[in-house]
PDB file of N, CA and C in Angstrom:
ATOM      1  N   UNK A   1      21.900 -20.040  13.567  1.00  0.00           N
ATOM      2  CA  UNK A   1      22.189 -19.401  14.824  1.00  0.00           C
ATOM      3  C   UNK A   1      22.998 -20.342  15.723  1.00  0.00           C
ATOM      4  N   UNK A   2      22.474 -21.485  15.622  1.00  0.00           N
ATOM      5  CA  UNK A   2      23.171 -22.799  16.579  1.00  0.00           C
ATOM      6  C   UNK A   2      24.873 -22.645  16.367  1.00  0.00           C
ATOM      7  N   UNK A   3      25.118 -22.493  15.111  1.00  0.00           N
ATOM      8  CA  UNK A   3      25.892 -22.736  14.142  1.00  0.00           C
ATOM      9  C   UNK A   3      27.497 -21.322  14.843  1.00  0.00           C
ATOM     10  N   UNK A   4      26.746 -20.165  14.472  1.00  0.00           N
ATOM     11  CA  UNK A   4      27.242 -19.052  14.914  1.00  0.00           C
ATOM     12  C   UNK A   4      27.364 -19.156  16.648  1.00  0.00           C
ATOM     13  N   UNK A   5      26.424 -19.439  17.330  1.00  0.00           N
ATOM     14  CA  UNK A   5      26.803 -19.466  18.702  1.00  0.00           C
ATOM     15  C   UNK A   5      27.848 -20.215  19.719  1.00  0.00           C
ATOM     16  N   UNK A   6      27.917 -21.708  19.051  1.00  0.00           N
ATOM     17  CA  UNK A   6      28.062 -22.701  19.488  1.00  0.00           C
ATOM     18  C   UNK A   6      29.633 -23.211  18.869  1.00  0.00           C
ATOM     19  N   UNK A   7      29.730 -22.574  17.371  1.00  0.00           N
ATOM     20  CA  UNK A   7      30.648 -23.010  17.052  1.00  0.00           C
ATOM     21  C   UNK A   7      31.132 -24.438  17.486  1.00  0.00           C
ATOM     22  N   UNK A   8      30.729 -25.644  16.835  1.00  0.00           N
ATOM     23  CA  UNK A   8      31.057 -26.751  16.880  1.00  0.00           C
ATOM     24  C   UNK A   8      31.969 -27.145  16.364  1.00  0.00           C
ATOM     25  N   UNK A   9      33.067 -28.119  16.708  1.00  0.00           N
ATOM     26  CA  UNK A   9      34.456 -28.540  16.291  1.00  0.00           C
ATOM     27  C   UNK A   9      34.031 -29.772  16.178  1.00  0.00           C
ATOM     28  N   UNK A  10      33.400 -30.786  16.825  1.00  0.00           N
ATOM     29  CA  UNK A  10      33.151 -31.864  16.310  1.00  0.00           C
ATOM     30  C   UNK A  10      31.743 -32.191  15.464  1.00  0.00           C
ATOM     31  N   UNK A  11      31.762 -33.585  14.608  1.00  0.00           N
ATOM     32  CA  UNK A  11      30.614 -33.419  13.667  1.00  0.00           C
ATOM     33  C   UNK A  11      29.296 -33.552  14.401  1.00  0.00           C
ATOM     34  N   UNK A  12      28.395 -32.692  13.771  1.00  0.00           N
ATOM     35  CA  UNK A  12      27.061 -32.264  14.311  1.00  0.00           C
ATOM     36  C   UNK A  12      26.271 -33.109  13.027  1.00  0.00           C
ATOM     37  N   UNK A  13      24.808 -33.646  14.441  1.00  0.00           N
ATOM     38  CA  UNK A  13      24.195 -34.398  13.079  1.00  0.00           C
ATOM     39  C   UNK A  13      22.892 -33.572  13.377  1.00  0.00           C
ATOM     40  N   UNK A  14      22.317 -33.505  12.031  1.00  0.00           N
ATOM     41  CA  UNK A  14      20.995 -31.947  12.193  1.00  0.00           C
ATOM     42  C   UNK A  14      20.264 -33.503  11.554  1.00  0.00           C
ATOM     43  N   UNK A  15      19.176 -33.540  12.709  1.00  0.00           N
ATOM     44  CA  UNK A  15      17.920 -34.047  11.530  1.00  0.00           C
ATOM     45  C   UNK A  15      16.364 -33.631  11.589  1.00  0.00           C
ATOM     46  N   UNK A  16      16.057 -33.860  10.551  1.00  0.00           N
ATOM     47  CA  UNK A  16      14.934 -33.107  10.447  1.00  0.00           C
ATOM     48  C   UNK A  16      13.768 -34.304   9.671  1.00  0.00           C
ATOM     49  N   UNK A  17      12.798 -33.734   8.844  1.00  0.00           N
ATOM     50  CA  UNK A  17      11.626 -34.676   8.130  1.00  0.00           C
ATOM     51  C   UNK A  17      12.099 -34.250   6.470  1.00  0.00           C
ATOM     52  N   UNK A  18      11.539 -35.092   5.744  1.00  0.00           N
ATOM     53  CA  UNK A  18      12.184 -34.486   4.235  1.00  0.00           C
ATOM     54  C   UNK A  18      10.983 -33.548   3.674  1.00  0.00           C
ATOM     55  N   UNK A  19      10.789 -32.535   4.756  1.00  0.00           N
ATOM     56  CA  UNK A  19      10.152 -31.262   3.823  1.00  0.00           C
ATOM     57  C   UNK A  19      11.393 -30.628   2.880  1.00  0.00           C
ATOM     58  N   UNK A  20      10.828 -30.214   1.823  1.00  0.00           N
ATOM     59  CA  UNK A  20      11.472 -29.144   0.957  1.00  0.00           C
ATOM     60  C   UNK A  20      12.251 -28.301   1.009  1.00  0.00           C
ATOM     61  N   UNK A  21      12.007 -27.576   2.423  1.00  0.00           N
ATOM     62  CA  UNK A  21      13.151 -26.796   2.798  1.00  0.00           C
ATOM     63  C   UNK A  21      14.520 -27.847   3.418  1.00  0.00           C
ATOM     64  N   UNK A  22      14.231 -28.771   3.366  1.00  0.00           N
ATOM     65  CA  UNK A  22      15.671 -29.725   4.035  1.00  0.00           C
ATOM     66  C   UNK A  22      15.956 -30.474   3.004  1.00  0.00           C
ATOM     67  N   UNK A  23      15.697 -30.920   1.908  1.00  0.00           N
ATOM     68  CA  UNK A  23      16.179 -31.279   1.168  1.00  0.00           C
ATOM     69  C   UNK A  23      16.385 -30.571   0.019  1.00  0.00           C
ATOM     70  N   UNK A  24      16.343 -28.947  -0.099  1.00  0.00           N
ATOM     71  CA  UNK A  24      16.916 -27.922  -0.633  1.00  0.00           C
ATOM     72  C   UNK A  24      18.188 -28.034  -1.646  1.00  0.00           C
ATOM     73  N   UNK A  25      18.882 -27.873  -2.703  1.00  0.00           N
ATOM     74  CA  UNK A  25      19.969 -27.804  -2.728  1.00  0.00           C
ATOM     75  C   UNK A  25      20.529 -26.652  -1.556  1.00  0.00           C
ATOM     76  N   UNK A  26      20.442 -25.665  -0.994  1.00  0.00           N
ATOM     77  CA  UNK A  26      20.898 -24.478  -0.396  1.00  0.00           C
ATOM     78  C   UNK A  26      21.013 -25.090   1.066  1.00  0.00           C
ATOM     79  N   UNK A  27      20.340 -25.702   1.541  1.00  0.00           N
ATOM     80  CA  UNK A  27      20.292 -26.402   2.948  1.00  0.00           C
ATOM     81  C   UNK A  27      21.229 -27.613   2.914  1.00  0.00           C
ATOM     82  N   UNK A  28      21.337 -28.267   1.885  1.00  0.00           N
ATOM     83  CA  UNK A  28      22.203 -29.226   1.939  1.00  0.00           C
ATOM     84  C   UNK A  28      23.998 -28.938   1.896  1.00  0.00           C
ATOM     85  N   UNK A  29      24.192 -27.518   1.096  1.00  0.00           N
ATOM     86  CA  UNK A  29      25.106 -27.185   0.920  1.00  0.00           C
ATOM     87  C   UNK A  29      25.436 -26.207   2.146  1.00  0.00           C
ATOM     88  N   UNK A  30      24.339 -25.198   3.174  1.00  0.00           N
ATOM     89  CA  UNK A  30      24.857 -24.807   4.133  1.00  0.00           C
ATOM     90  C   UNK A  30      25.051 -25.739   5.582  1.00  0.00           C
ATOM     91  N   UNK A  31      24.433 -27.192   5.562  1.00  0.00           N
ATOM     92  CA  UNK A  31      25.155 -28.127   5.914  1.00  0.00           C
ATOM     93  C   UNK A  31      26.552 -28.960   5.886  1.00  0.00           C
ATOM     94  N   UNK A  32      27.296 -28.796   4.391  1.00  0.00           N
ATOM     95  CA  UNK A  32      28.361 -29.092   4.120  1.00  0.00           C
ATOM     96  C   UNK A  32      29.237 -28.111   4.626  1.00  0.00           C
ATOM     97  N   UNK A  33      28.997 -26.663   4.423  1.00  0.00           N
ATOM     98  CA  UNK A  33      29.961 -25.689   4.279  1.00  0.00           C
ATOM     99  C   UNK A  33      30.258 -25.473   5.566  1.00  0.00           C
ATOM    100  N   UNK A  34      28.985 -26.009   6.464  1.00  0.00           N
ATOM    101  CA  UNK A  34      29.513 -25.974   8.309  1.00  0.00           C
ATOM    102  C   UNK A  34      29.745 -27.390   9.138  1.00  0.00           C
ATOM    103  N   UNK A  35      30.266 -28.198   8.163  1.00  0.00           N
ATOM    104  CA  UNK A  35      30.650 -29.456   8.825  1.00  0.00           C
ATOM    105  C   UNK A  35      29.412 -30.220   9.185  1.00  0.00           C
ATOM    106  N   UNK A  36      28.143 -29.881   9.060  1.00  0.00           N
ATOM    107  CA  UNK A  36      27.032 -30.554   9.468  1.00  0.00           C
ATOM    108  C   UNK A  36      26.612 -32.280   8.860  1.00  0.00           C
ATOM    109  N   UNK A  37      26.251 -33.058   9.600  1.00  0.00           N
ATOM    110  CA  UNK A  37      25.947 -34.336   9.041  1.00  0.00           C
ATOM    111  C   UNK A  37      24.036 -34.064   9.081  1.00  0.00           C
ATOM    112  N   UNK A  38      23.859 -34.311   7.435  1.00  0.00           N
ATOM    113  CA  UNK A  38      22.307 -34.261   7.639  1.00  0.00           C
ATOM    114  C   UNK A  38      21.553 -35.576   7.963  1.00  0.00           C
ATOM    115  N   UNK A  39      20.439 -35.379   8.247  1.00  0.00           N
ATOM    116  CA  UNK A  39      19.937 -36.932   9.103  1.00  0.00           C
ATOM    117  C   UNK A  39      18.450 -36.843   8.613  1.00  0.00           C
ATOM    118  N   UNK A  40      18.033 -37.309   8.264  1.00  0.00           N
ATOM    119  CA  UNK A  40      16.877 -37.075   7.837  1.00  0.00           C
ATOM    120  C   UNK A  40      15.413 -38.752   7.841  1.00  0.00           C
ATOM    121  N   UNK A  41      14.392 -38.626   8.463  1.00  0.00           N
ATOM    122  CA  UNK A  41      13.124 -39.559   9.075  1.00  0.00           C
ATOM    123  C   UNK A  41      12.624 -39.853   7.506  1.00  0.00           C
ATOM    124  N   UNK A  42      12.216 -41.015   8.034  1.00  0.00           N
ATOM    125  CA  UNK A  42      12.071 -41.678   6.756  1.00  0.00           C
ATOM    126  C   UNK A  42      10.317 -40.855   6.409  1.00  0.00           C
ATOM    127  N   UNK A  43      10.071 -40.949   5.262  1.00  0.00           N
ATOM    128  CA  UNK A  43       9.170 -40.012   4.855  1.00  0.00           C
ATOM    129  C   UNK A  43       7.727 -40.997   5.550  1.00  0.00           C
ATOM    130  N   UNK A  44       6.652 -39.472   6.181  1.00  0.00           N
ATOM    131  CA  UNK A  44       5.750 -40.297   7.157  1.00  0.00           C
ATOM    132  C   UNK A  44       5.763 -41.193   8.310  1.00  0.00           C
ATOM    133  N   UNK A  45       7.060 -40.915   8.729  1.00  0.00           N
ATOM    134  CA  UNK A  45       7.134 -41.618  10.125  1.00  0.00           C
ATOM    135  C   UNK A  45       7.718 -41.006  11.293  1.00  0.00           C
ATOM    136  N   UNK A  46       6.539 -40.184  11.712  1.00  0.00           N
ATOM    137  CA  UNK A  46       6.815 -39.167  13.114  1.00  0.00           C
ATOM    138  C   UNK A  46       7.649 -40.023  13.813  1.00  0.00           C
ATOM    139  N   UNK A  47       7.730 -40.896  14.041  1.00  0.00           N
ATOM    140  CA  UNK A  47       8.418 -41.839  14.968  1.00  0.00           C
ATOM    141  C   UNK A  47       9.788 -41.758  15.226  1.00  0.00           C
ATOM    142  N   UNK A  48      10.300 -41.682  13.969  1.00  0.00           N
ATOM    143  CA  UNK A  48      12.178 -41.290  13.484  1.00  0.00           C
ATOM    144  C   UNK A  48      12.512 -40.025  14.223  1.00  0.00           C
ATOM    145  N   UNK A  49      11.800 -39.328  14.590  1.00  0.00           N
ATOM    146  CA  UNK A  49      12.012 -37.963  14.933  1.00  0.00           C
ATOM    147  C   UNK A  49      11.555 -37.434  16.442  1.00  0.00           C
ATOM    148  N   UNK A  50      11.161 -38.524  17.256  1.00  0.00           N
ATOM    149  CA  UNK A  50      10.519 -38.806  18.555  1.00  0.00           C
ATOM    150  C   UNK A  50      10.773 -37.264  19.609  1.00  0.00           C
ATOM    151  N   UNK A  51      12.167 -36.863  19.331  1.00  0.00           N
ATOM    152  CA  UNK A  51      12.307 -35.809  20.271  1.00  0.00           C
ATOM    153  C   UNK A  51      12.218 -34.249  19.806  1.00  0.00           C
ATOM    154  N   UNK A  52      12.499 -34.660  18.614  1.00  0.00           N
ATOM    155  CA  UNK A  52      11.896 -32.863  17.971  1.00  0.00           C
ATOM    156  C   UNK A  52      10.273 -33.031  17.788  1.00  0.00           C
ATOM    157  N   UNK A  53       9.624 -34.132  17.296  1.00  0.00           N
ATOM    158  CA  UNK A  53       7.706 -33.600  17.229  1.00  0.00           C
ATOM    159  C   UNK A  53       7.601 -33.522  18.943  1.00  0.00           C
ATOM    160  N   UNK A  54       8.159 -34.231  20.114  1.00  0.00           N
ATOM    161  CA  UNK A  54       7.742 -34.006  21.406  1.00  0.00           C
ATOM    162  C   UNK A  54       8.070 -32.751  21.714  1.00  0.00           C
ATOM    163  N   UNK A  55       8.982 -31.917  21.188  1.00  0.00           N
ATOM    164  CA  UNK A  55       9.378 -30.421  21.447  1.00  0.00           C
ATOM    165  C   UNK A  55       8.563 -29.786  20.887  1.00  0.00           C
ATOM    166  N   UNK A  56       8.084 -29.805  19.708  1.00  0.00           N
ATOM    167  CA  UNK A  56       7.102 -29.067  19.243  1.00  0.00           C
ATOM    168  C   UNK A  56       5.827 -29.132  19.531  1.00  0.00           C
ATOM    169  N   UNK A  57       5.173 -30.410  19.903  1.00  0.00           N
ATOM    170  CA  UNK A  57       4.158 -30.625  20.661  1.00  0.00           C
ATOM    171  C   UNK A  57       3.845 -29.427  21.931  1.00  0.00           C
ATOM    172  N   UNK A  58       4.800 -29.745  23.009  1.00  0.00           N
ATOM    173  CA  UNK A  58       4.810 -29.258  24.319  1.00  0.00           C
ATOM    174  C   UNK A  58       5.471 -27.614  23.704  1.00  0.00           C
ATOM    175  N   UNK A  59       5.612 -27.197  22.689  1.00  0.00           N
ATOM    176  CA  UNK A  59       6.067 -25.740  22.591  1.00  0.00           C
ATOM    177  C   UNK A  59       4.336 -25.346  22.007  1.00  0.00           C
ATOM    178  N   UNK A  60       3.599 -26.327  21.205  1.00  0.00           N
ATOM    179  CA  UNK A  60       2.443 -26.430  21.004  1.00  0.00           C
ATOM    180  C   UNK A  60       1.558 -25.838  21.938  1.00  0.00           C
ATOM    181  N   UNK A  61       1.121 -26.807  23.104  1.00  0.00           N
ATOM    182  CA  UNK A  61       0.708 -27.136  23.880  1.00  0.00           C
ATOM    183  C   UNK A  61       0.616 -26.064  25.049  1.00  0.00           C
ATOM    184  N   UNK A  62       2.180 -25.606  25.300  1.00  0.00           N
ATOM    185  CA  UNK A  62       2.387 -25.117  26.684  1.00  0.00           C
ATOM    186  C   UNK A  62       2.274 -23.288  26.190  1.00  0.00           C
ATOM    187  N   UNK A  63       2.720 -23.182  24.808  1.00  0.00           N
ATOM    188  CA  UNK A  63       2.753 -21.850  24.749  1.00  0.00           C
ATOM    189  C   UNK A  63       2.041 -20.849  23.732  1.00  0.00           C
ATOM    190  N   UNK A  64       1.685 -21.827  22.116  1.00  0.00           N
ATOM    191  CA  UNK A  64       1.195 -21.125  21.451  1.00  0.00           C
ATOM    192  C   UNK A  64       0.142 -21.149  20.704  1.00  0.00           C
ATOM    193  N   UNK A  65      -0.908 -22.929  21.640  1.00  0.00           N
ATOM    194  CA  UNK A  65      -1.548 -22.411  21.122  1.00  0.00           C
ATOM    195  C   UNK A  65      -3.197 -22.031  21.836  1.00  0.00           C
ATOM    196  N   UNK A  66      -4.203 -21.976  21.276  1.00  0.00           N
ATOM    197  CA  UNK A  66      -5.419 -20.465  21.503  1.00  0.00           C
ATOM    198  C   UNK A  66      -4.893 -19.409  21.483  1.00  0.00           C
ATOM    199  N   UNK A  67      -3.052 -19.176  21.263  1.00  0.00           N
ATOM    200  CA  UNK A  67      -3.037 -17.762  21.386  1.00  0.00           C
ATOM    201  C   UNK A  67      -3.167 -16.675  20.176  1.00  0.00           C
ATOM    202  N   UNK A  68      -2.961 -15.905  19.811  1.00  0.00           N
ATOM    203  CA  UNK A  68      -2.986 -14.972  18.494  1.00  0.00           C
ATOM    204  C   UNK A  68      -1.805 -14.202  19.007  1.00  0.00           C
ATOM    205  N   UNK A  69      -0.931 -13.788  18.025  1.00  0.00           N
ATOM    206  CA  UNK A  69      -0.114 -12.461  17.776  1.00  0.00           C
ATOM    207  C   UNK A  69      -0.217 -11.374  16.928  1.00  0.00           C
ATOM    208  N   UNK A  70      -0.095 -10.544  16.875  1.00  0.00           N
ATOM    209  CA  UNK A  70      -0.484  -9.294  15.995  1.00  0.00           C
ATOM    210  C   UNK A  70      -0.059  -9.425  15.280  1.00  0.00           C
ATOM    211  N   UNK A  71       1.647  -9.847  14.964  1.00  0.00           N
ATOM    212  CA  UNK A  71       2.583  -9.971  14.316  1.00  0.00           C
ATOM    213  C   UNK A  71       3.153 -10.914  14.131  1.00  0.00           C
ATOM    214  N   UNK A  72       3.993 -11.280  13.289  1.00  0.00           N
ATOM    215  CA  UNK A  72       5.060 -12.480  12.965  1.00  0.00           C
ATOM    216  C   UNK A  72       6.094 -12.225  14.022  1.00  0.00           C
ATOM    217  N   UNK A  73       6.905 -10.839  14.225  1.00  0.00           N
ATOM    218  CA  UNK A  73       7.549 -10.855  15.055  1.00  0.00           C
ATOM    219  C   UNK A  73       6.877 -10.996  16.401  1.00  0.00           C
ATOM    220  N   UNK A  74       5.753 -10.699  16.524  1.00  0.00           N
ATOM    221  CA  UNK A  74       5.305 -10.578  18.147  1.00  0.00           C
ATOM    222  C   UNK A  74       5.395 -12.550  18.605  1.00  0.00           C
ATOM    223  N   UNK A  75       5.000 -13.574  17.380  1.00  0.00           N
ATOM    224  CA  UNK A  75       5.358 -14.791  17.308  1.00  0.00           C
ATOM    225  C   UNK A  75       6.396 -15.345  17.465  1.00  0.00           C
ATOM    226  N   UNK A  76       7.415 -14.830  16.664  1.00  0.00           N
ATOM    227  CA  UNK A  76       8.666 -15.147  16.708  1.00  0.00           C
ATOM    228  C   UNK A  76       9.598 -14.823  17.680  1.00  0.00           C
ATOM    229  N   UNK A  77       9.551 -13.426  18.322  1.00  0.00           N
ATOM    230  CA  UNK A  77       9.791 -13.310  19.863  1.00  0.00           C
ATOM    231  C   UNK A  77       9.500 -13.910  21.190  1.00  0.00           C
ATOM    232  N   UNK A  78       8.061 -14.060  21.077  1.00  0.00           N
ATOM    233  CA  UNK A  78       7.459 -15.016  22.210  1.00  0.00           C
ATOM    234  C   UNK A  78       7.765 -16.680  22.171  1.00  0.00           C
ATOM    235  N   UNK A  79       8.131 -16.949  20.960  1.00  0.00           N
ATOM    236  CA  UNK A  79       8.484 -18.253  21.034  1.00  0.00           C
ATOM    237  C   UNK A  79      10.467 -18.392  21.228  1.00  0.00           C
ATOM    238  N   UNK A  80      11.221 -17.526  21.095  1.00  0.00           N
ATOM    239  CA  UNK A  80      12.377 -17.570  21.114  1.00  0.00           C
ATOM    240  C   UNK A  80      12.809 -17.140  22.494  1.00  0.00           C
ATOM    241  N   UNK A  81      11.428 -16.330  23.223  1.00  0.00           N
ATOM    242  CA  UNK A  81      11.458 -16.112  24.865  1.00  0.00           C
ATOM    243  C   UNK A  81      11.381 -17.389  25.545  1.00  0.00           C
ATOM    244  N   UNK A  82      10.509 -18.291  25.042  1.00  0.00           N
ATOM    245  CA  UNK A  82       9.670 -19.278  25.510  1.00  0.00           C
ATOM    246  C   UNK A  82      11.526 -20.712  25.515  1.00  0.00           C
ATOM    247  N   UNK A  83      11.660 -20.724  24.031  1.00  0.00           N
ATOM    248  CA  UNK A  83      12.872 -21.381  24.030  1.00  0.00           C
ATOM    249  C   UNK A  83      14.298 -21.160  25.453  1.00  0.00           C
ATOM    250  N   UNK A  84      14.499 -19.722  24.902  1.00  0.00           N
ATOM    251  CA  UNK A  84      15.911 -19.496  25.687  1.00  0.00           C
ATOM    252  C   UNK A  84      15.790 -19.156  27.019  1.00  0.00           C
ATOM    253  N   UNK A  85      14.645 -18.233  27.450  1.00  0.00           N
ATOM    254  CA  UNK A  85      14.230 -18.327  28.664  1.00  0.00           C
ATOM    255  C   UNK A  85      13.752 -19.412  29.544  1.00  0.00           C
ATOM    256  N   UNK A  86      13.073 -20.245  29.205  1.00  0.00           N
ATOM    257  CA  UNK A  86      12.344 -21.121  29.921  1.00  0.00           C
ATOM    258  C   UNK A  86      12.822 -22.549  29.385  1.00  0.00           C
ATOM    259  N   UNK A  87      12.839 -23.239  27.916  1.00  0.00           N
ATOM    260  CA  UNK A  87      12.625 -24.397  28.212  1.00  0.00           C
ATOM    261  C   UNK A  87      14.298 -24.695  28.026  1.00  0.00           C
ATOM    262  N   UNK A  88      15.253 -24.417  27.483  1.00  0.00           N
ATOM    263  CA  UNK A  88      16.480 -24.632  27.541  1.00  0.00           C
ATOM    264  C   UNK A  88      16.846 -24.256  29.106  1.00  0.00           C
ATOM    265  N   UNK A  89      17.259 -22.866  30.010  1.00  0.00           N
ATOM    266  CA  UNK A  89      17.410 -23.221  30.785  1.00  0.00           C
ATOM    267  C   UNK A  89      17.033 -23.724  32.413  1.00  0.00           C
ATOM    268  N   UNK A  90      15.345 -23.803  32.185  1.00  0.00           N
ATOM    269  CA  UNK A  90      15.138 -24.066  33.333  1.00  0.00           C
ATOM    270  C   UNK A  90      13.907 -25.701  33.164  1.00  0.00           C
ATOM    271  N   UNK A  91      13.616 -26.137  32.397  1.00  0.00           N
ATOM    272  CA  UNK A  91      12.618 -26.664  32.118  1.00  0.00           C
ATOM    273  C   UNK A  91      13.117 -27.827  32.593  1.00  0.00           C
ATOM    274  N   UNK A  92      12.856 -29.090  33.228  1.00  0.00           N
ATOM    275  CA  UNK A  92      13.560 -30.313  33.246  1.00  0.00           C
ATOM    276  C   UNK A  92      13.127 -31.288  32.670  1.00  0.00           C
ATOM    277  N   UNK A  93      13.737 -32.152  32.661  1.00  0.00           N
ATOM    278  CA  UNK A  93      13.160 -33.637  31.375  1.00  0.00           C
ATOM    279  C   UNK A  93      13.638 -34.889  32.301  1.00  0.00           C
ATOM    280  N   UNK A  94      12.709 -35.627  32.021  1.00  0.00           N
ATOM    281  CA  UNK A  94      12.499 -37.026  33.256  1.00  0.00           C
ATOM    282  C   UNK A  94      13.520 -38.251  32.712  1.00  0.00           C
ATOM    283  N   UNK A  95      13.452 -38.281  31.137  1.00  0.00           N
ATOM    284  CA  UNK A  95      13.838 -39.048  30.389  1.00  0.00           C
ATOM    285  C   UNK A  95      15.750 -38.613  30.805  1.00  0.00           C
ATOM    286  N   UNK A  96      16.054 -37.943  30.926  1.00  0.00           N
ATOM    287  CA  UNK A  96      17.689 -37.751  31.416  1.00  0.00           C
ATOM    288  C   UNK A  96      17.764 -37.337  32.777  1.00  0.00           C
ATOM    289  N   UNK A  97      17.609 -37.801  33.727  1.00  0.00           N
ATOM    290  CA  UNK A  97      17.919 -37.169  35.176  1.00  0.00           C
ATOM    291  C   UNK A  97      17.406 -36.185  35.614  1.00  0.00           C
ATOM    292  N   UNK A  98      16.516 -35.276  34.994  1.00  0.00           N
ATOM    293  CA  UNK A  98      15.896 -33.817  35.682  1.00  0.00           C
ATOM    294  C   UNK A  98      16.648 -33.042  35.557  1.00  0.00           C
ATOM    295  N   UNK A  99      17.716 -33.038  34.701  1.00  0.00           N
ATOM    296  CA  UNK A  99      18.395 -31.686  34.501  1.00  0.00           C
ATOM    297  C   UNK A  99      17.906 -30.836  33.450  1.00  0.00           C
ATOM    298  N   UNK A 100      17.790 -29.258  33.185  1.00  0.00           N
ATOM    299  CA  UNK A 100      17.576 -29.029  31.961  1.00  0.00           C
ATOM    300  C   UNK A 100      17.959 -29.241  30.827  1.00  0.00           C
ATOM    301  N   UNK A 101      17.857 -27.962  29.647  1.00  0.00           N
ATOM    302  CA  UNK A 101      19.003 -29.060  28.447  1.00  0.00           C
ATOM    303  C   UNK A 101      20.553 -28.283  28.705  1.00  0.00           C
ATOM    304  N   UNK A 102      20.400 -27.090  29.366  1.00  0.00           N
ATOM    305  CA  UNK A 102      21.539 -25.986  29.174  1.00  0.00           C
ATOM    306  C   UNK A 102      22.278 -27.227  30.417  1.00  0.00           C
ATOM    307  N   UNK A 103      21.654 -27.228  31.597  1.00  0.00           N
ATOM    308  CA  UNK A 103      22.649 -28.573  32.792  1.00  0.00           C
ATOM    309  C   UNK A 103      23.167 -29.416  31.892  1.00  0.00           C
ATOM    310  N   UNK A 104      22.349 -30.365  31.491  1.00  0.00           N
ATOM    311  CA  UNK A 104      22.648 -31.488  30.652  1.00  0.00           C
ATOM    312  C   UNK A 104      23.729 -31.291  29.998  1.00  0.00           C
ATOM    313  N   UNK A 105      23.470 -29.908  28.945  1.00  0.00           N
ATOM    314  CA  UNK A 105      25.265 -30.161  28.054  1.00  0.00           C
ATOM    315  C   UNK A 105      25.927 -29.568  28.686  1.00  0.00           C
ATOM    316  N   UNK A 106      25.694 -28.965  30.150  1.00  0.00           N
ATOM    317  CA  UNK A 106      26.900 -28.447  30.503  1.00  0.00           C
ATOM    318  C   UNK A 106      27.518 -29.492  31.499  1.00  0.00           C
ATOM    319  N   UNK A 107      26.743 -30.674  32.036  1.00  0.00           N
ATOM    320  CA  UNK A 107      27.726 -32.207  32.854  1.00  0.00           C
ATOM    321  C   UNK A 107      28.193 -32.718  31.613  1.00  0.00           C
ATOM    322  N   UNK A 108      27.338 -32.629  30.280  1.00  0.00           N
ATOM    323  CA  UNK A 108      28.219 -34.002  29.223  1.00  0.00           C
ATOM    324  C   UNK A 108      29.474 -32.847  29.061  1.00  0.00           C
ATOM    325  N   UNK A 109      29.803 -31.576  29.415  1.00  0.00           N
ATOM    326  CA  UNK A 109      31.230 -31.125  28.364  1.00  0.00           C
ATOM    327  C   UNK A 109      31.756 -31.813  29.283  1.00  0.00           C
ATOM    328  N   UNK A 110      31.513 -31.187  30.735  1.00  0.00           N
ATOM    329  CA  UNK A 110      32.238 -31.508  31.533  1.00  0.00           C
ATOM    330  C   UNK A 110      33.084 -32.633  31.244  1.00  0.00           C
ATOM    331  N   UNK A 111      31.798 -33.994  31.631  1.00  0.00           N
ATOM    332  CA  UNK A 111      32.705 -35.553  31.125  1.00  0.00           C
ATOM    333  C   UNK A 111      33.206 -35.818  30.364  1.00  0.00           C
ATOM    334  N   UNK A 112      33.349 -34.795  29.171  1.00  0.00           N
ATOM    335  CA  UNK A 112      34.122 -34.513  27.814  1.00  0.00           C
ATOM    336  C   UNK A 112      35.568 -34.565  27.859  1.00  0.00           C
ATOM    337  N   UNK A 113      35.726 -32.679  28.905  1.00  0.00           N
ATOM    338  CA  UNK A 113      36.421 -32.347  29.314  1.00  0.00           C
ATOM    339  C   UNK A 113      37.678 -33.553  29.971  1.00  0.00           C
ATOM    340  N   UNK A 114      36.779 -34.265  30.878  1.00  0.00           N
ATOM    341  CA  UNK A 114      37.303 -35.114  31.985  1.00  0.00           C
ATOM    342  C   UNK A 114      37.775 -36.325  31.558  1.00  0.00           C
ATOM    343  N   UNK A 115      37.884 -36.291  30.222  1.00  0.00           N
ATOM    344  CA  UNK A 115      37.774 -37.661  29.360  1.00  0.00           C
ATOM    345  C   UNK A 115      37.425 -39.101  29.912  1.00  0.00           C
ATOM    346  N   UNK A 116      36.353 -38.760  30.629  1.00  0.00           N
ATOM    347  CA  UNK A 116      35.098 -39.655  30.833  1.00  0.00           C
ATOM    348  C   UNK A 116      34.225 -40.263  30.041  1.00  0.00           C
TER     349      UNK A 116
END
């Protein structure tokens, strides 16, 4: 989806943990076929990966869990509400200035732009 929305021109680095589904032949190759650089935490060390387990934590934490859904989709909706509604554009983070993440990449194009 990132992929389709965002359309990236420069190289993108995706990283993830070496579960199975990321070290896939099929994942590795729909990484190539979209310019993607794969990145991948050394096996057992949450640490390598500091800002995606803290996202999942606090998506943990703040939204799903004690809860139940009826459904997979009733899950998969409420958490893609939870994403695009709330923590992309309004949520702020201390660790970069208090901007959200949608602010954030929208001053770095800017300074992009500005060849800053």
């Amino acid at each position: 989806m990132a992929v389709w929305r965002r359309k990236p021109t420069d190289r993108v680095t995706v990283h993830s943990d070496q579960g199975s589904q990321f070290t896939s032949r099929e994942w590795q190759a729909f990484l190539r076929q979209h310019g993607l650089e794969p990145s991948m935490s050394r096996r057992g060390n949450c640490h390598d990966n500091e800002v995606s387990e803290g996202f999942f934590q606090l998506l943990k934490r703040e939204r799903t869990m004690r809860r139940t859904y009826p459904t997979r989709d009733d899950a998969r909706q409420d958490v893609f509400d939870d994403i695009e509604m709330f923590y992309n554009p309004k949520r702020k983070h201390t660790n970069n200035g208090m901007p959200s993440p949608v602010d954030f990449e929208e001053r770095q194009l800017k300074l992009k732009l500005a060849g800053v």
